[in-house]
N, C-alpha and C. Protein backbone atom coordinates (compact mmCIF):
# COMPACT_ATOMS: atom_id res chain seq x y z
N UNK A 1 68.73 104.24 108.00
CA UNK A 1 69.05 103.28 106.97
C UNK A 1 70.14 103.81 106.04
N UNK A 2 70.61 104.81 106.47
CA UNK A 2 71.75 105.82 105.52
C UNK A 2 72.82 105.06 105.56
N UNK A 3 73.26 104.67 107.01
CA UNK A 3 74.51 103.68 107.12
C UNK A 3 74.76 102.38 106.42
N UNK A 4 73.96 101.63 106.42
CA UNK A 4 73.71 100.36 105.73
C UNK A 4 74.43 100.30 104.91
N UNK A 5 74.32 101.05 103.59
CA UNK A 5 75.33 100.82 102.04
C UNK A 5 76.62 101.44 102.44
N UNK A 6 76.78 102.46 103.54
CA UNK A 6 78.05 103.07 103.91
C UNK A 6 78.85 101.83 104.70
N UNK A 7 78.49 100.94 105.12
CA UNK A 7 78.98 99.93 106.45
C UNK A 7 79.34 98.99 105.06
N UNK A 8 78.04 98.57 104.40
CA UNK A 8 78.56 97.36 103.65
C UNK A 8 79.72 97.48 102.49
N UNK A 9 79.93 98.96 101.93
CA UNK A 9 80.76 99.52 101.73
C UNK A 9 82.62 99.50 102.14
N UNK A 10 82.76 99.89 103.92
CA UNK A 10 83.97 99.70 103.91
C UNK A 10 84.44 98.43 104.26
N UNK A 11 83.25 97.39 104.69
CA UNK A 11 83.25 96.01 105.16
C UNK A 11 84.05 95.69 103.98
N UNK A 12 83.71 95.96 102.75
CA UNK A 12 84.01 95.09 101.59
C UNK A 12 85.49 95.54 101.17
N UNK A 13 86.02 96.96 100.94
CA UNK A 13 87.51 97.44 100.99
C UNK A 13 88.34 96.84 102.11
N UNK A 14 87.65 96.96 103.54
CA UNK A 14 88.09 95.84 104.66
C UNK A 14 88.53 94.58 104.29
N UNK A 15 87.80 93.56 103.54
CA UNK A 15 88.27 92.46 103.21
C UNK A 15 88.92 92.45 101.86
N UNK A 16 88.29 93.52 101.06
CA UNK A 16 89.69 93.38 99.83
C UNK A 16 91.22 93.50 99.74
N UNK A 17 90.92 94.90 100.98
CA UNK A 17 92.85 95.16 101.70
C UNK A 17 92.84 93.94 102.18
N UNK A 18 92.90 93.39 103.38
CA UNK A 18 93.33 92.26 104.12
C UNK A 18 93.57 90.86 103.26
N UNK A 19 92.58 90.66 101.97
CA UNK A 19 93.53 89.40 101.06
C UNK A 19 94.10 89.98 100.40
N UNK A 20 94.63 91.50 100.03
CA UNK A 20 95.09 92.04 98.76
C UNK A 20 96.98 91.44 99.45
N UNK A 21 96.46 91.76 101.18
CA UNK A 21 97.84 92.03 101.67
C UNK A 21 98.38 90.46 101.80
N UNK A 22 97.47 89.63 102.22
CA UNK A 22 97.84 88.18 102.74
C UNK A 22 98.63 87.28 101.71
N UNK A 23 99.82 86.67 102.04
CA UNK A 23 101.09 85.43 101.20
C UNK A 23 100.18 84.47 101.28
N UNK A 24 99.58 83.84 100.29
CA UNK A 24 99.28 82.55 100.17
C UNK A 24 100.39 81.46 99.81
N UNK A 25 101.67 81.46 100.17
CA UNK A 25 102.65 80.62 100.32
C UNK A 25 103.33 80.06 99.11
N UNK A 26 102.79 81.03 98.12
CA UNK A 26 103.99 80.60 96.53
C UNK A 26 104.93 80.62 96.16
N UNK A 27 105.15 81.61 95.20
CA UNK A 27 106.92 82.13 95.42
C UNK A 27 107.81 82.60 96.68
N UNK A 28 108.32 82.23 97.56
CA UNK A 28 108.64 83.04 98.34
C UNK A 28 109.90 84.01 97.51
N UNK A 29 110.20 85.23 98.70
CA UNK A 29 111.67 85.27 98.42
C UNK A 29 113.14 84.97 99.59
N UNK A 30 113.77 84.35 99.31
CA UNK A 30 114.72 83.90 100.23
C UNK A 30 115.91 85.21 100.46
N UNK A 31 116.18 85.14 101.73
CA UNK A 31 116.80 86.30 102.26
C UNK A 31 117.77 85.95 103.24
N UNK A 32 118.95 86.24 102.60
CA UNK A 32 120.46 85.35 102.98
C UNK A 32 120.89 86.09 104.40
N UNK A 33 121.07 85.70 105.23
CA UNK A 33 121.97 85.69 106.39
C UNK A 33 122.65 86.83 106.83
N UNK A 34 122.60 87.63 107.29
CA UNK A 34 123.66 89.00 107.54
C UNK A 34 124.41 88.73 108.66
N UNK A 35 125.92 88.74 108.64
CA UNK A 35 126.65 88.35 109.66
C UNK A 35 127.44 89.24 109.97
N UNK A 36 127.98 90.15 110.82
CA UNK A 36 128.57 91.36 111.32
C UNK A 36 129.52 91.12 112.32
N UNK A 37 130.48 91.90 112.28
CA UNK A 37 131.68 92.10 113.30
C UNK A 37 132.60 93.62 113.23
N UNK A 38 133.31 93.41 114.23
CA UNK A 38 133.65 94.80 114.63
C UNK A 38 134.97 94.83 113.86
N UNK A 39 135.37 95.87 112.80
CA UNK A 39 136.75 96.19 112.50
C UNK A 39 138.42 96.09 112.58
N UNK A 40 138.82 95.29 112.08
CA UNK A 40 140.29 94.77 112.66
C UNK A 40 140.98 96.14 112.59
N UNK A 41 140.61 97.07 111.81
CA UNK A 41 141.67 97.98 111.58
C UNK A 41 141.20 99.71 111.93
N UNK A 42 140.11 99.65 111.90
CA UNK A 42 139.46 101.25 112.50
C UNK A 42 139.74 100.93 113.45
N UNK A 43 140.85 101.52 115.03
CA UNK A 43 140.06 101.77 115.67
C UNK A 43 139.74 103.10 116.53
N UNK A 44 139.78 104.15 115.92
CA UNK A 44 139.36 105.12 116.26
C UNK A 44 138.00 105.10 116.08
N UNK A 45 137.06 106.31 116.39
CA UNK A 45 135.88 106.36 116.02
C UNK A 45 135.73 106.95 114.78
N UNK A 46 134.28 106.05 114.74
CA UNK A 46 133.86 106.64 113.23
C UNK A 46 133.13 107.79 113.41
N UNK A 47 132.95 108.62 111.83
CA UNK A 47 132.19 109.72 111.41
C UNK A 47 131.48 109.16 110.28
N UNK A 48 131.47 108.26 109.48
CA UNK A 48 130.53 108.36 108.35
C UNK A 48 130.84 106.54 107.57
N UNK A 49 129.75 106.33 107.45
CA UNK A 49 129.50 105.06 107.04
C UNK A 49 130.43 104.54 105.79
N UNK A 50 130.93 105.83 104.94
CA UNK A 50 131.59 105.88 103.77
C UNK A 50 133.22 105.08 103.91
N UNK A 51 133.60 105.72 105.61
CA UNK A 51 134.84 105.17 105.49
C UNK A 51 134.79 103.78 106.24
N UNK A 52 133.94 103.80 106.84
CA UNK A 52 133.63 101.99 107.31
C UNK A 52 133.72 101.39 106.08
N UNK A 53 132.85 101.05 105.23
CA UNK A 53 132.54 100.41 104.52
C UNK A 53 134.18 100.50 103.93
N UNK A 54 134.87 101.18 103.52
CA UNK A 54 136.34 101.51 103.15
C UNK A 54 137.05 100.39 103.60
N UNK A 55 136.73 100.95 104.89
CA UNK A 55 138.02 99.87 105.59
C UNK A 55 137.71 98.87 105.65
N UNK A 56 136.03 97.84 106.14
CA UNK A 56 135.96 96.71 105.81
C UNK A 56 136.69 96.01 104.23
N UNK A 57 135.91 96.62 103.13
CA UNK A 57 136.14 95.95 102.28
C UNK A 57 137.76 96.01 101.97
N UNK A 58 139.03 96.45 103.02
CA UNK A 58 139.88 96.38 102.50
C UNK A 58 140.58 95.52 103.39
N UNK A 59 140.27 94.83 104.61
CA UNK A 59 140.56 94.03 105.38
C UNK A 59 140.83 92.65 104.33
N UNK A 60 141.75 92.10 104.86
CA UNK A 60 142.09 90.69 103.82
C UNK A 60 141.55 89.60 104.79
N UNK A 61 141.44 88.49 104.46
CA UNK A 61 140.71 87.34 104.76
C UNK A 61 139.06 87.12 105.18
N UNK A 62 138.77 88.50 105.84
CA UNK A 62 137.58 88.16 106.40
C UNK A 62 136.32 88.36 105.48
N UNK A 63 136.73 88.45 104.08
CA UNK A 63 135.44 88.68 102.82
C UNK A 63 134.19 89.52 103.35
N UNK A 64 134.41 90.76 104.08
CA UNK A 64 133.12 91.98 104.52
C UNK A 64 133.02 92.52 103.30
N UNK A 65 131.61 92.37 102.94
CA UNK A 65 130.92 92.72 101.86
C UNK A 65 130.75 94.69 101.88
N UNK A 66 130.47 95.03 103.13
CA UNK A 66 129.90 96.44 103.37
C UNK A 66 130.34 96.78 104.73
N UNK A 67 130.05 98.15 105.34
CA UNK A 67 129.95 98.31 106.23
C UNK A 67 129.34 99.55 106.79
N UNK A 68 129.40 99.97 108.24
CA UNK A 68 128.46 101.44 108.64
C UNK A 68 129.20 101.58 109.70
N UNK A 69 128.78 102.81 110.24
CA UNK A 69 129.34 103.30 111.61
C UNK A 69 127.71 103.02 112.56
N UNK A 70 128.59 102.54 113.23
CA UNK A 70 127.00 102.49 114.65
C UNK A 70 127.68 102.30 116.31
N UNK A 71 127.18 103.60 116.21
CA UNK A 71 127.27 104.01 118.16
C UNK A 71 129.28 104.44 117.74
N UNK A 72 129.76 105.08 116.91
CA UNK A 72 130.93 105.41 116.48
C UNK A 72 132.07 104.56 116.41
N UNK A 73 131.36 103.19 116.09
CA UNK A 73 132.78 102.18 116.07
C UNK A 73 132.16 101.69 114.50
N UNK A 74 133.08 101.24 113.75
CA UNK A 74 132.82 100.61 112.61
C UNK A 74 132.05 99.07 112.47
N UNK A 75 131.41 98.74 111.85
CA UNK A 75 130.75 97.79 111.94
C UNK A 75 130.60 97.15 110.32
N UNK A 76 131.53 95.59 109.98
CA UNK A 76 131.44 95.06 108.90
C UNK A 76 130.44 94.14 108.81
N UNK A 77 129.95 94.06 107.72
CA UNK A 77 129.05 92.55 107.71
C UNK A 77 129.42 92.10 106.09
N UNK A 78 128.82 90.73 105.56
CA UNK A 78 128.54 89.99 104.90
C UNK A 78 127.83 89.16 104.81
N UNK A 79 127.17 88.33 104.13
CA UNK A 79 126.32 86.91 104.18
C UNK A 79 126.84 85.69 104.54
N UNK A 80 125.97 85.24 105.69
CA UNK A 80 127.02 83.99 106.36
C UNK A 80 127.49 82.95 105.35
């Protein structure tokens, strides 16, 4: 009978985590679009996310917010 208060115990942290964690559908938060493309002007390979992001944001027309290096080619994005 030792178990009993030990069981009813984590039963009850069991269901306090699981609604502590659950969205009951109120506020949400909205989370804009990430749209990416490959560099008009790097094209050597990259070393460091610092100069991606460089060269995107200095590209004219295409408004790239940021950028990174991935798999050593530059990679811009913005919000669609």
């Amino acid at each position: 009978m030792e178990f009993k208060p030990k069981a009813t115990v984590c039963a009850v942290m069991l269901v306090l985590l699981l609604l502590s964690s659950y969205d009951s559908g109120g506020v949400g938060v909205a989370e804009a679009r990430i749209c990416t493309g490959k560099s008009q002007h790097h094209s050597f390979p990259c070393i460091s996310d610092k100069s991606c992001t460089k060269t995107c944001l200095s590209e004219h027309g295409a408004k790239w917010t940021a950028g990174y290096c991935k798999f050593r080619r530059c990679t811009c994005q913005r919000e669609c």
